[in-house]
N, C-alpha and C. Protein backbone atom coordinates (compact mmCIF):
# COMPACT_ATOMS: atom_id res chain seq x y z
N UNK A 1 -1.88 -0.66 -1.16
CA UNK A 1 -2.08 -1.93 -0.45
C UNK A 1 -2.72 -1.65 0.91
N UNK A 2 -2.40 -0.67 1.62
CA UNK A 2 -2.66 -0.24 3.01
C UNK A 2 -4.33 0.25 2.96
N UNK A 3 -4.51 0.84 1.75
CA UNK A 3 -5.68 1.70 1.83
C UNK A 3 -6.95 0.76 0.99
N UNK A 4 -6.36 -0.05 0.10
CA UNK A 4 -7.39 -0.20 -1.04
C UNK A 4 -8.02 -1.99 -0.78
N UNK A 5 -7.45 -2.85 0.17
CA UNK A 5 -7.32 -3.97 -0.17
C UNK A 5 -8.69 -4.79 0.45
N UNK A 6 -9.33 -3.69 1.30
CA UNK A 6 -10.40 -4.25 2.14
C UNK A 6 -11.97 -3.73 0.88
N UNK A 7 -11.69 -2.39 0.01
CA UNK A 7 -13.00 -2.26 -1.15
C UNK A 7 -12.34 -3.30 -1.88
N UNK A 8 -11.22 -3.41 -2.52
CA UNK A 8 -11.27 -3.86 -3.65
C UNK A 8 -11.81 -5.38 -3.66
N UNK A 9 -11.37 -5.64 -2.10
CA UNK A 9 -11.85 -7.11 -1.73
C UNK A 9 -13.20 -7.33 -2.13
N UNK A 10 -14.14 -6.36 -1.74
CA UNK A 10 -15.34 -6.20 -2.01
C UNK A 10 -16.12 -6.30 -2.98
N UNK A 11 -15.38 -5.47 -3.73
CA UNK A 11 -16.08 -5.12 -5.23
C UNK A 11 -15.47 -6.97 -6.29
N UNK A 12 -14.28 -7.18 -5.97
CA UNK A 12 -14.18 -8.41 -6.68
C UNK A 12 -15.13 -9.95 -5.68
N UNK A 13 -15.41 -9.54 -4.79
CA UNK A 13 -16.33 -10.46 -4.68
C UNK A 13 -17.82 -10.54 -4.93
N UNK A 14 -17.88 -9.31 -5.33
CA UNK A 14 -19.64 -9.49 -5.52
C UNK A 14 -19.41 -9.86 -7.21
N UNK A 15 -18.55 -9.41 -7.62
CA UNK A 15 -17.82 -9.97 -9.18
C UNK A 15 -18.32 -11.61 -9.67
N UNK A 16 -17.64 -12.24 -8.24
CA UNK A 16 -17.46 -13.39 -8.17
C UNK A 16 -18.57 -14.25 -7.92
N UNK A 17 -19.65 -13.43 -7.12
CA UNK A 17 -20.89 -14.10 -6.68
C UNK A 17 -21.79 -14.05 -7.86
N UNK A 18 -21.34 -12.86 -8.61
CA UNK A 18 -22.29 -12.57 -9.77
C UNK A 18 -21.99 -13.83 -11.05
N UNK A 19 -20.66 -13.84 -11.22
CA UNK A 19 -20.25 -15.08 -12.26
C UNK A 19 -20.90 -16.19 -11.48
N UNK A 20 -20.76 -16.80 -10.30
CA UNK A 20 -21.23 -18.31 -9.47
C UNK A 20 -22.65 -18.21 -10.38
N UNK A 21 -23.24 -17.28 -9.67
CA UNK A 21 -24.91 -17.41 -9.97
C UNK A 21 -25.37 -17.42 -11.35
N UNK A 22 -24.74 -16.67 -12.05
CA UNK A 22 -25.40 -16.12 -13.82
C UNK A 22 -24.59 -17.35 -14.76
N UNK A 23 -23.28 -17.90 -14.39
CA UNK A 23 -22.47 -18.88 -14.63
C UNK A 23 -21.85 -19.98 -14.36
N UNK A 24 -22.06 -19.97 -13.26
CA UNK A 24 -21.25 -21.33 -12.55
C UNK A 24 -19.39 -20.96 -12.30
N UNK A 25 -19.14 -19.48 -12.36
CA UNK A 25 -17.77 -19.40 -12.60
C UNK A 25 -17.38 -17.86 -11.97
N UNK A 26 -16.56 -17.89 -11.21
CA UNK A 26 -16.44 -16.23 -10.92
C UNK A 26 -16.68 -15.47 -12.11
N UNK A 27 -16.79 -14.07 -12.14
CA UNK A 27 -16.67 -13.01 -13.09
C UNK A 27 -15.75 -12.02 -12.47
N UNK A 28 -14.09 -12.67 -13.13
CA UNK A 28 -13.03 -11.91 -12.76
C UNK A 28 -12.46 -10.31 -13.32
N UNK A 29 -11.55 -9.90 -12.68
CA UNK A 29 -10.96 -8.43 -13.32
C UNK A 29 -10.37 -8.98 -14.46
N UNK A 30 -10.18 -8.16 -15.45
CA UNK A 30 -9.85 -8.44 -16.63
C UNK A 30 -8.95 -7.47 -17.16
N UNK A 31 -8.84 -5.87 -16.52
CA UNK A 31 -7.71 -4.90 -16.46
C UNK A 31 -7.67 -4.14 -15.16
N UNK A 32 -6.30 -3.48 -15.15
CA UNK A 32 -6.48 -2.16 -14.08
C UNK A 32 -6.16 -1.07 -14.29
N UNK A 33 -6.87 0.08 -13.85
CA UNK A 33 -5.95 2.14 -14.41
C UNK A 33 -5.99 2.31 -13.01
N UNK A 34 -4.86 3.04 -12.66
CA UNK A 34 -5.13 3.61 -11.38
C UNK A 34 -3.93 4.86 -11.42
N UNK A 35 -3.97 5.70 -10.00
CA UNK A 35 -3.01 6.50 -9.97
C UNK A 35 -3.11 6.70 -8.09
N UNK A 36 -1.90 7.00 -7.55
CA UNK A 36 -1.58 7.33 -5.97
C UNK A 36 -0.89 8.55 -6.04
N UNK A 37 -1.15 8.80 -4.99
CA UNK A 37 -0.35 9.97 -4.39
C UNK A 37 -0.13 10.15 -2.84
N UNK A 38 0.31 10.89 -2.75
CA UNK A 38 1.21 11.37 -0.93
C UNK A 38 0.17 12.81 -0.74
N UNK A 39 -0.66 13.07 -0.55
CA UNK A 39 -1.13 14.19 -0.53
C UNK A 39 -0.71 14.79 0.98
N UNK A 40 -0.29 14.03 1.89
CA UNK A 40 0.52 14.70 3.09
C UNK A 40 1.74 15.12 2.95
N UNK A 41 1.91 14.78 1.66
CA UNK A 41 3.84 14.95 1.89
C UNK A 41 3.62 16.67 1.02
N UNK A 42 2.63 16.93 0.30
CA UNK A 42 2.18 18.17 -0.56
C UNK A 42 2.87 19.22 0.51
N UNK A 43 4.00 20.72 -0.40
CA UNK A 43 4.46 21.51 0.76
C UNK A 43 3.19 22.32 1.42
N UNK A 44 1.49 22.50 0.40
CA UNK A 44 0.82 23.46 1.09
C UNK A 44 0.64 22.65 2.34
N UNK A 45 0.21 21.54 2.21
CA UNK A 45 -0.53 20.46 3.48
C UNK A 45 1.07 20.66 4.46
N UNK A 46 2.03 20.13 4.19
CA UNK A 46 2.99 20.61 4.95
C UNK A 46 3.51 22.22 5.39
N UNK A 47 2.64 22.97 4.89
CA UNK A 47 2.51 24.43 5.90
C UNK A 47 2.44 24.60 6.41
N UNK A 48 0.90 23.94 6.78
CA UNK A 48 0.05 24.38 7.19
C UNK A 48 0.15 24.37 9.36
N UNK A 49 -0.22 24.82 9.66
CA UNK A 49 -0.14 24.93 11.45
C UNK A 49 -0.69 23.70 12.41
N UNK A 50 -1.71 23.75 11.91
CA UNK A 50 -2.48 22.62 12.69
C UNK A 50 -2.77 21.45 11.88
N UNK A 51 -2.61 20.44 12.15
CA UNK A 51 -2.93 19.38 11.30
C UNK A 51 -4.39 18.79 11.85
N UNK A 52 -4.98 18.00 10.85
CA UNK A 52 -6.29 17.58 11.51
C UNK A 52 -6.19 15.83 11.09
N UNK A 53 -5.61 15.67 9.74
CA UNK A 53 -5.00 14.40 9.45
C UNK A 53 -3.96 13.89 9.87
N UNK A 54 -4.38 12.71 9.62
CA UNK A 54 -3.02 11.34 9.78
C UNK A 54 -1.86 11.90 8.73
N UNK A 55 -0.31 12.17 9.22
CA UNK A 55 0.64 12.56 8.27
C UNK A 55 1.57 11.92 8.27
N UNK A 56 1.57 10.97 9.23
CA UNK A 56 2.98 10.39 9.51
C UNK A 56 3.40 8.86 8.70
N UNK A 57 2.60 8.80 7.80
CA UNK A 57 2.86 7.46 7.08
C UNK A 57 4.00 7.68 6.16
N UNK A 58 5.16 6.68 5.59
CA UNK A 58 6.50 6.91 5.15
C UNK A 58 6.30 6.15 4.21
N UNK A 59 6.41 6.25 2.90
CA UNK A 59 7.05 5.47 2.15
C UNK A 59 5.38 4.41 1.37
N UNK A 60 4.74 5.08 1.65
CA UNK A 60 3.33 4.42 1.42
C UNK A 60 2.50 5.78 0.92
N UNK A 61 1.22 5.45 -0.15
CA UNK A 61 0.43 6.38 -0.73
C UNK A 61 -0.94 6.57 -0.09
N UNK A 62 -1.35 8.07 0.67
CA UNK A 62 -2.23 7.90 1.05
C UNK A 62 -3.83 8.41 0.52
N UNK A 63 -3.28 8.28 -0.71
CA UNK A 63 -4.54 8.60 -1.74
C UNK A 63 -4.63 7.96 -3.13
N UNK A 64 -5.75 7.06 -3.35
CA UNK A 64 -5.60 6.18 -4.46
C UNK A 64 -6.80 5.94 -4.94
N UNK A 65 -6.46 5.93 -6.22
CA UNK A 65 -7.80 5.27 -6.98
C UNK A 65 -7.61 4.74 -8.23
N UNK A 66 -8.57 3.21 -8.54
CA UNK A 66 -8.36 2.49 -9.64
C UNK A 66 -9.80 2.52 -10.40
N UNK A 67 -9.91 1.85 -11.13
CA UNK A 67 -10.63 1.70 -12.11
C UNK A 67 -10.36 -0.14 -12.24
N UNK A 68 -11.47 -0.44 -12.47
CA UNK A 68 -11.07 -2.22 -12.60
C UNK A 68 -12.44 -2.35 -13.53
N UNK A 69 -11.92 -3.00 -15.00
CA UNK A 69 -12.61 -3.70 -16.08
C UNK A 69 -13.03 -4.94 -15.81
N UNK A 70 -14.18 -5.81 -15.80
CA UNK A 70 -14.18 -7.07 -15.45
C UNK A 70 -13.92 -7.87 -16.94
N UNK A 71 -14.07 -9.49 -17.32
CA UNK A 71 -14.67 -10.24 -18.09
C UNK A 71 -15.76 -10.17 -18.94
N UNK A 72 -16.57 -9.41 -17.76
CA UNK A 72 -17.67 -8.91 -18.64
C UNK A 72 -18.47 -7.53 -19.44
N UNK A 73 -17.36 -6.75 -18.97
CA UNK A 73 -16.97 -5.49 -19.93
C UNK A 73 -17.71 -4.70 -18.66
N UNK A 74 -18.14 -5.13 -17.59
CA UNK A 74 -18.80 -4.06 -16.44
C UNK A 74 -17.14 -3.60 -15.24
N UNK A 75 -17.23 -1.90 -15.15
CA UNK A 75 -16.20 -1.85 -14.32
C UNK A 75 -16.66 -1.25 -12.69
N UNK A 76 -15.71 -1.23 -11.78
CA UNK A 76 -15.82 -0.25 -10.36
C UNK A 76 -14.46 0.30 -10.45
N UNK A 77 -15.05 1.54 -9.89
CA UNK A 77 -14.25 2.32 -9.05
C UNK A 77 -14.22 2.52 -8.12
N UNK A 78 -12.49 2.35 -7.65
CA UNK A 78 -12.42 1.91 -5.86
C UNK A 78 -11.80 2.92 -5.78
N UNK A 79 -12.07 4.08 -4.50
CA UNK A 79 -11.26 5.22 -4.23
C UNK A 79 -10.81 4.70 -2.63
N UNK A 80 -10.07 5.31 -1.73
CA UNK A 80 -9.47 5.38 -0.57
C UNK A 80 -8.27 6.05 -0.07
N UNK A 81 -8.78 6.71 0.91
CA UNK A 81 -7.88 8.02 1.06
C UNK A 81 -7.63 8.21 2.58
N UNK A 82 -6.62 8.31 3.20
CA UNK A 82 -6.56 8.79 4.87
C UNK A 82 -6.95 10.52 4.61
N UNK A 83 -7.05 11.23 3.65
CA UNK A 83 -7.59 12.93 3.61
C UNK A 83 -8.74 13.09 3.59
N UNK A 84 -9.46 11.94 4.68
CA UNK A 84 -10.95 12.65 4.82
C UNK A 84 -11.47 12.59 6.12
N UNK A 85 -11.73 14.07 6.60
CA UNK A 85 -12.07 14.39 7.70
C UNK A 85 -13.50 13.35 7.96
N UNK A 86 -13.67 13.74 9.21
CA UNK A 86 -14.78 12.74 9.79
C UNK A 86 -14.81 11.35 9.96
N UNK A 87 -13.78 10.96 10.37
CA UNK A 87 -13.47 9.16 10.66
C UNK A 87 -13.52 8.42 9.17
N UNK A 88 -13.09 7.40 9.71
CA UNK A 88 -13.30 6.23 8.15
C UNK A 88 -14.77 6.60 7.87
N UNK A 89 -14.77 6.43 5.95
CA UNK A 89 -16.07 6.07 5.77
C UNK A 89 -15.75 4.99 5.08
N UNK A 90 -16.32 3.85 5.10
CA UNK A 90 -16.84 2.61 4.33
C UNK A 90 -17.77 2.51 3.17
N UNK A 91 -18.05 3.03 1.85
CA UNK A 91 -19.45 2.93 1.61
C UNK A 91 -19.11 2.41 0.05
N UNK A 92 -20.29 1.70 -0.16
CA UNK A 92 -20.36 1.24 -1.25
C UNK A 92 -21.72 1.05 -2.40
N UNK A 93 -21.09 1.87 -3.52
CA UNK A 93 -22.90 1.84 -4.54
C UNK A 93 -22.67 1.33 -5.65
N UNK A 94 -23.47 0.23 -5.64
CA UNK A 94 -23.85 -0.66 -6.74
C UNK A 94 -25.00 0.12 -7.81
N UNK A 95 -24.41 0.05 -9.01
CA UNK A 95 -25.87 0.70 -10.21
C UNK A 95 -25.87 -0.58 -10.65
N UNK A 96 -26.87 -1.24 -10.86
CA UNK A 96 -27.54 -2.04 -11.45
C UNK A 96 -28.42 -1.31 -12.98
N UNK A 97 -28.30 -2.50 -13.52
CA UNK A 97 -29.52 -2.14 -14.74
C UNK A 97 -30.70 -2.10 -14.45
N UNK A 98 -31.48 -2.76 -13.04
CA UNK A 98 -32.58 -2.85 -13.01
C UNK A 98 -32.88 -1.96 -11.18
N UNK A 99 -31.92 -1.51 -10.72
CA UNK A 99 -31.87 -1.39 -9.31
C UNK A 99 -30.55 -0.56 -8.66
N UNK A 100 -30.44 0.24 -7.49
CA UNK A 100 -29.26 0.33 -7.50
C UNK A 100 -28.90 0.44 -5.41
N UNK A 101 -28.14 0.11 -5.19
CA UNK A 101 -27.70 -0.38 -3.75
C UNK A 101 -26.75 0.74 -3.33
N UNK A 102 -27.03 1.47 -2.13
CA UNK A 102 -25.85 2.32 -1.56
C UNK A 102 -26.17 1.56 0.12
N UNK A 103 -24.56 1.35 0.28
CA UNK A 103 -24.25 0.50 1.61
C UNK A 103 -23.75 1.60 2.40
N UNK A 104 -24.02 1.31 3.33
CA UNK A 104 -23.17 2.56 4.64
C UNK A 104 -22.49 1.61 5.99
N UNK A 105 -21.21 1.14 5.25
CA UNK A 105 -21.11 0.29 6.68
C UNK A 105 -20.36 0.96 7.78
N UNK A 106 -19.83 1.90 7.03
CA UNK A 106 -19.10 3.34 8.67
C UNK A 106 -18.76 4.71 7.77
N UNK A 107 -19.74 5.37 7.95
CA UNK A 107 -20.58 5.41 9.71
C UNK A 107 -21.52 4.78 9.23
N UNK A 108 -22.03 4.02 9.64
CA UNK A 108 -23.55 3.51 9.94
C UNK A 108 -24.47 4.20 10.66
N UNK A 109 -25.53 4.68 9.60
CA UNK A 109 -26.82 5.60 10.45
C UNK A 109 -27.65 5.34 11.10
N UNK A 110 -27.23 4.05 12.14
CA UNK A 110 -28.14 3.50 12.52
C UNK A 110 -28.58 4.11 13.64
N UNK A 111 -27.53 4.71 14.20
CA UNK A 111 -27.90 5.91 15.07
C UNK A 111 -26.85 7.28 14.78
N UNK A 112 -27.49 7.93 15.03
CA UNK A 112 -26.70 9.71 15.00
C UNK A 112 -26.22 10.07 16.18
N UNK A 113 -25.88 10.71 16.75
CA UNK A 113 -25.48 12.01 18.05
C UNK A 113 -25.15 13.31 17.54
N UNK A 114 -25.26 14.15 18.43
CA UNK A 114 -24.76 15.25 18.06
C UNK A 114 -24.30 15.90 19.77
N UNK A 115 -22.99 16.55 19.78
CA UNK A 115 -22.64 17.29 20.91
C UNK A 115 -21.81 18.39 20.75
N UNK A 116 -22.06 19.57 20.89
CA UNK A 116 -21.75 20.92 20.81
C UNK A 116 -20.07 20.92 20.90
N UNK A 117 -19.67 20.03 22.43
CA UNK A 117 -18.21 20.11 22.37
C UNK A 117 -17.83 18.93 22.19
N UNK A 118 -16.72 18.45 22.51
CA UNK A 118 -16.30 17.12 21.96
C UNK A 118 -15.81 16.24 23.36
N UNK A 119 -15.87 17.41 24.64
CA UNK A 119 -15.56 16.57 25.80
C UNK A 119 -17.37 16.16 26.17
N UNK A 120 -17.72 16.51 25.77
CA UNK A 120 -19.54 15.95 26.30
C UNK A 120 -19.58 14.70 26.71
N UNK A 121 -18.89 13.91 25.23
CA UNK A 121 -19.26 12.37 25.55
C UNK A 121 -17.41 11.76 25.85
N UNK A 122 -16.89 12.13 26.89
CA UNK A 122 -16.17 11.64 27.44
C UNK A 122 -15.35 10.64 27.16
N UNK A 123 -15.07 9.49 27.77
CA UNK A 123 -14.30 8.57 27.06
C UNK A 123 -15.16 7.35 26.21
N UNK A 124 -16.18 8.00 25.79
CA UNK A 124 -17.21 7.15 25.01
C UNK A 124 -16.66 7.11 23.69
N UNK A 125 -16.72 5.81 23.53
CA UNK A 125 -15.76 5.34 21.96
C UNK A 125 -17.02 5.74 20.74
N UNK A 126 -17.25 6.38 20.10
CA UNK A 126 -17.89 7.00 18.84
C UNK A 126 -17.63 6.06 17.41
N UNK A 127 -16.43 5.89 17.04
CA UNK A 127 -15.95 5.56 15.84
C UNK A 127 -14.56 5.70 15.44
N UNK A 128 -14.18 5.06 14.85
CA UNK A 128 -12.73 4.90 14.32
C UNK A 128 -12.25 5.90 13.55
N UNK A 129 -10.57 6.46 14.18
CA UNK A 129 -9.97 7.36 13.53
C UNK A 129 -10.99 8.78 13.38
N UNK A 130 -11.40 9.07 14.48
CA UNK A 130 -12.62 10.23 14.63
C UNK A 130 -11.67 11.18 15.35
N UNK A 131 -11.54 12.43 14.74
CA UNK A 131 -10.57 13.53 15.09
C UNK A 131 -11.11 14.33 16.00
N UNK A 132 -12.80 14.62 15.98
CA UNK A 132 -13.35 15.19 17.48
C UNK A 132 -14.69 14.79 17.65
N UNK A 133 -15.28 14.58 18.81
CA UNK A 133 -16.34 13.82 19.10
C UNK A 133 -17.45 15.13 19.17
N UNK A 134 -17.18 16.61 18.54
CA UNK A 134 -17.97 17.48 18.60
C UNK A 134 -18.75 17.44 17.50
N UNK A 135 -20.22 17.82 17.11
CA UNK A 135 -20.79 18.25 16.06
C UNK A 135 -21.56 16.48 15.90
N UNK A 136 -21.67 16.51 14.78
CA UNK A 136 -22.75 15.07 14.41
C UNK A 136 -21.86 13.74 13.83
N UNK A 137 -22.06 13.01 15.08
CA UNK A 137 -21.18 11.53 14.48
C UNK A 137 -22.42 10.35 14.43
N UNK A 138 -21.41 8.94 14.23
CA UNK A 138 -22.52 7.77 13.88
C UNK A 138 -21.59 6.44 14.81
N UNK A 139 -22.08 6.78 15.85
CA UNK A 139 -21.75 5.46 16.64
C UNK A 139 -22.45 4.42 16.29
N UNK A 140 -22.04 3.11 16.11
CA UNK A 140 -22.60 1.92 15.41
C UNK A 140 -22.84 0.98 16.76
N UNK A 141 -24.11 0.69 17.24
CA UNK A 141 -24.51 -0.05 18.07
C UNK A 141 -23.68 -1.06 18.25
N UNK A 142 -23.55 -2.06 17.11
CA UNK A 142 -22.71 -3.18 17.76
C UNK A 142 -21.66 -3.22 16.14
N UNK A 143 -20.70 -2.49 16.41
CA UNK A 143 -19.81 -2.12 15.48
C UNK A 143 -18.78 -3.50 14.92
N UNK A 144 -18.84 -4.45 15.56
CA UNK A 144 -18.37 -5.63 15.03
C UNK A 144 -18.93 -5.95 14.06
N UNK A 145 -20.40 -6.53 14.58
CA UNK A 145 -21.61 -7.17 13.64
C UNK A 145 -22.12 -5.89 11.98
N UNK A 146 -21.64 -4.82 12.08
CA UNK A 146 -21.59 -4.07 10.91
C UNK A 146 -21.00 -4.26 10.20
N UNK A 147 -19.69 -4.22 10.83
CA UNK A 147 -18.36 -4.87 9.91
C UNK A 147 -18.21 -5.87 9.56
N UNK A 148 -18.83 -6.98 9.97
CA UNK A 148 -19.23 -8.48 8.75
C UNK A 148 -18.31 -9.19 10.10
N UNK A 149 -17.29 -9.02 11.04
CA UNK A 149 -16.73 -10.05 11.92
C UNK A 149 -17.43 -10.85 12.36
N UNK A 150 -18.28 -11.06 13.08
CA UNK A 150 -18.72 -12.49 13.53
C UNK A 150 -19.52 -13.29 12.45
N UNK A 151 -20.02 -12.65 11.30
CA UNK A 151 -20.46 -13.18 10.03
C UNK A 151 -18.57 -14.01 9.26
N UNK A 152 -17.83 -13.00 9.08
CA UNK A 152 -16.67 -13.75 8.61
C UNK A 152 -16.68 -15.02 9.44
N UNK A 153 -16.04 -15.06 11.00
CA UNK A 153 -15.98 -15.76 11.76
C UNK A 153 -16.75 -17.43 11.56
N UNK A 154 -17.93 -17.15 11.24
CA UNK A 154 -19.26 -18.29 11.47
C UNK A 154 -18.73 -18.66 9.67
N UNK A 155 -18.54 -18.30 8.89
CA UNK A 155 -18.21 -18.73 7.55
C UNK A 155 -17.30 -19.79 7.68
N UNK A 156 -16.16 -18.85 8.25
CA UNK A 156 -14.71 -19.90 8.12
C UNK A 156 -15.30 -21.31 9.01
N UNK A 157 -15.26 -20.93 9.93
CA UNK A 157 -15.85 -22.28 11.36
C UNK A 157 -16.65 -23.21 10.54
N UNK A 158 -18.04 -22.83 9.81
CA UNK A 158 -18.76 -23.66 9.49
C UNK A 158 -17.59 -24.05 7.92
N UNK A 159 -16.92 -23.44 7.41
CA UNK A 159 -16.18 -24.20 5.55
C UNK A 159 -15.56 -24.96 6.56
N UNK A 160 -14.59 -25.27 7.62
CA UNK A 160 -14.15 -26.25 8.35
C UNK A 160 -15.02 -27.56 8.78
N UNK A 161 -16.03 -27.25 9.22
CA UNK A 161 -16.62 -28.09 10.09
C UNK A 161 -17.59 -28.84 8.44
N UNK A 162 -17.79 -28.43 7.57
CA UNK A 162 -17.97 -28.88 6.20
C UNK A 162 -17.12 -29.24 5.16
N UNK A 163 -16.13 -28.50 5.38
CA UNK A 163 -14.91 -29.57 4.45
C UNK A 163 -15.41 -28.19 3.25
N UNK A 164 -15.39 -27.40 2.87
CA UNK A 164 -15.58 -26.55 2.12
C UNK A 164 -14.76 -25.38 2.04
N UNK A 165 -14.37 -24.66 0.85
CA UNK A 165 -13.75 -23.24 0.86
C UNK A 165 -14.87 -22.55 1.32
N UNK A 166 -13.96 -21.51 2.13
CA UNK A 166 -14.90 -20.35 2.81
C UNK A 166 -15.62 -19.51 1.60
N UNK A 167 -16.51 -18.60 1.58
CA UNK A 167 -17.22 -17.77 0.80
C UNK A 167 -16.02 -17.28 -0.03
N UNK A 168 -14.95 -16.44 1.12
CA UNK A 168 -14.09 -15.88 0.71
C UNK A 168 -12.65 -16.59 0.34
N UNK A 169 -13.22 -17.02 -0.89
CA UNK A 169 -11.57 -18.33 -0.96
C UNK A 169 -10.52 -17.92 -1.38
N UNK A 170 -9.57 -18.71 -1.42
CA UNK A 170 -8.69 -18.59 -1.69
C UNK A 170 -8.20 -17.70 -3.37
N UNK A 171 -9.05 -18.19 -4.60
CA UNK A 171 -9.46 -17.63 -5.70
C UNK A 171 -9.07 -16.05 -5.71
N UNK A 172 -10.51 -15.74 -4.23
CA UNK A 172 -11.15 -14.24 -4.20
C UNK A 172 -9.41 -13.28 -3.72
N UNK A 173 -9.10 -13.99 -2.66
CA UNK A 173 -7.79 -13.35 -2.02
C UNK A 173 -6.56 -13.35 -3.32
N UNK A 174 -6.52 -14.57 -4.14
CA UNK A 174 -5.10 -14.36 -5.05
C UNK A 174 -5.59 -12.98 -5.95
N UNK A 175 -6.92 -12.90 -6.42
CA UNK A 175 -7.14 -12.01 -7.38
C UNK A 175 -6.99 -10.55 -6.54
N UNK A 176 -7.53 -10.33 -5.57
CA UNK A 176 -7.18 -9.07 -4.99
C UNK A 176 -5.87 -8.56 -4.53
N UNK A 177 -4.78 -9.79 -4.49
CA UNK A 177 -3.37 -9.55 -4.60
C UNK A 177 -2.97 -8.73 -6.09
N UNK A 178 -3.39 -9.52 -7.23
CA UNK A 178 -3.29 -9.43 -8.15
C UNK A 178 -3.52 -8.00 -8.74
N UNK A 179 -4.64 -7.83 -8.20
CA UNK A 179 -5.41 -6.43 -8.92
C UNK A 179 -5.26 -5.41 -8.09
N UNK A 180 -4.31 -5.40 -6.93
CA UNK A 180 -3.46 -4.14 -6.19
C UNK A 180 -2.28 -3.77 -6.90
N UNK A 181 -1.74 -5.41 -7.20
CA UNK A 181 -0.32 -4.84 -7.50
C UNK A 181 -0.12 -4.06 -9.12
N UNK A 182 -1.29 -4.83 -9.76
CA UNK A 182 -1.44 -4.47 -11.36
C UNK A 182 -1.55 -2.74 -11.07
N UNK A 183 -2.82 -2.45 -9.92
CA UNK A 183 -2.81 -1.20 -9.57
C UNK A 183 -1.58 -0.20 -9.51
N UNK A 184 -0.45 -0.75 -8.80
CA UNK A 184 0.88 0.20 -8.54
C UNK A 184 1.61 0.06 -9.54
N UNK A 185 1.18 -1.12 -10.86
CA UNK A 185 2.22 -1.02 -11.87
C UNK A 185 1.56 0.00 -12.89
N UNK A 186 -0.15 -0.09 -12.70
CA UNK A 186 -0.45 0.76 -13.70
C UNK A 186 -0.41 2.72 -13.16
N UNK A 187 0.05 2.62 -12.11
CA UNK A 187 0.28 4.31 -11.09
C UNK A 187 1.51 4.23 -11.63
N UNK A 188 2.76 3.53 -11.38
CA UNK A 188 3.60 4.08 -11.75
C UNK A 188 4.25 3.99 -13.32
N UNK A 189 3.58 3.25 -14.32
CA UNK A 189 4.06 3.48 -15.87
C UNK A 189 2.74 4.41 -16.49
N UNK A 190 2.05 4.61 -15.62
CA UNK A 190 0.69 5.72 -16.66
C UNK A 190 0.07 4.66 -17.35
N UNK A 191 -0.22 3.56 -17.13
CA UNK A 191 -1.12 3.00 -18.28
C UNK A 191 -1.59 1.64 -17.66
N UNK A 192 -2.85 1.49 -19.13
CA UNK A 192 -3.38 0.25 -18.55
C UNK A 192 -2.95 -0.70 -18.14
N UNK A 193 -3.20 -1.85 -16.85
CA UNK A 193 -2.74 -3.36 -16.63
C UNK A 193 -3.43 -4.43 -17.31
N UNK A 194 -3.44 -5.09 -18.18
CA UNK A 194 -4.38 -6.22 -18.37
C UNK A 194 -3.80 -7.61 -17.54
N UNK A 195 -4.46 -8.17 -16.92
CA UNK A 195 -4.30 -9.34 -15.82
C UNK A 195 -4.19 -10.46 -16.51
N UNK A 196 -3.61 -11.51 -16.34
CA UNK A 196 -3.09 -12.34 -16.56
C UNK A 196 -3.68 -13.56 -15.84
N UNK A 197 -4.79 -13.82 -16.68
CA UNK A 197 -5.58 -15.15 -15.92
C UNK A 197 -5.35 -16.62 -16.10
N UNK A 198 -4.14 -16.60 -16.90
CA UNK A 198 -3.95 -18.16 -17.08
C UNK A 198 -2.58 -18.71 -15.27
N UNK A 199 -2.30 -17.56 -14.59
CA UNK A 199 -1.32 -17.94 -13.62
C UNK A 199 -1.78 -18.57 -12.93
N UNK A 200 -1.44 -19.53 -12.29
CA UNK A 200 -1.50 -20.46 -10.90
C UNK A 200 -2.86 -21.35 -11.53
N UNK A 201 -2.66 -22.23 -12.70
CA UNK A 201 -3.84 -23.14 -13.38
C UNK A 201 -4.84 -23.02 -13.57
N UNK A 202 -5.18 -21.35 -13.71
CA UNK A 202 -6.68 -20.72 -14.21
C UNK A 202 -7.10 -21.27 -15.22
């Protein structure tokens, strides 16, 4: 839930944009496989001297990955993990049949740096969850506007000021509840989830 809920959000909405347009109807998940793990709680990672990761999370998995079947027999795989050096990455690749899309929303290459030590650039903010500001990072010019916030923002404001569900409706949010939790039921019995689309007057 901690790690997965902001791709999976993702991947079931372009789902959804794809059913609107080709159908008039989302194109929902239709199963889930997944599996988690604690890879901090591991005794080698707990050996070890120096830590370079986040370890202190309790009672939560900080390595996960699902598999999600749609309606229309097309699937994604959503991975997310706090065990990866070099700050958050964000990224996302679409294969198309006719085309294929790789997104970079952090780091964003929109610009590079590079600095030998890591006190160079001082109390200059670089990027999120960035363990040293030495060697080659990707500071994002205007790191809001990458991250879709003032785009979310102007959505909701204008579905108000129109009397409309936001892009991201209500629909998009129950199903990504849905297809986390199917996730931790299918991690912890070993097997597939198939979703249950007749709940809440589907």
């Amino acid at each position: 839930m901690r790690l997965g809920a902001h791709p999976v959000g993702g991947v079931l909405h372009l789902k959804h944009y794809e059913g609107l347009i080709k159908f008039g109807q989302p194109i929902r998940a239709k199963s889930v496989m997944a599996e988690i793990g604690q890879h901090t709680k591991m005794d080698s990672f707990i050996k070890e001297k120096k830590k370079y990761l986040a370890s202190a999370w309790e009672d939560v998995e900080d390595w996960g990955v699902m598999v999600i079947t749609f309606e229309d027999l097309s699937a994604a795989t959503v991975f997310s993990s706090d065990g990866v050096l070099g700050g958050v990455r964000n990224t996302m690749s679409v294969y198309l049949s006719n085309a294929v899309v790789h997104v970079n929303m952090n780091p964003h290459n929109a610009l590079e740096v590079y600095a030998p030590e890591g006190h160079i650039f001082g109390d200059e903010y670089i990027a999120e969850k960035l363990e040293t500001k030495a060697g080659w990072n990707f500071p994002s010019p205007d790191e809001d506007w990458v991250r879709g916030y003032p785009q979310e923002m102007e959505d909701f404001m204008d579905s108000l000021i129109e009397d409309r569900e936001p892009v991201s409706g209500i629909l998009l949010a129950r199903d990504v509840v849905e297809v986390i939790y199917a996730a931790y039921q299918s991690a912890e019995e070993g097997r597939r989830v198939e979703l249950r689309q007749d709940l809440f007057g589907d």
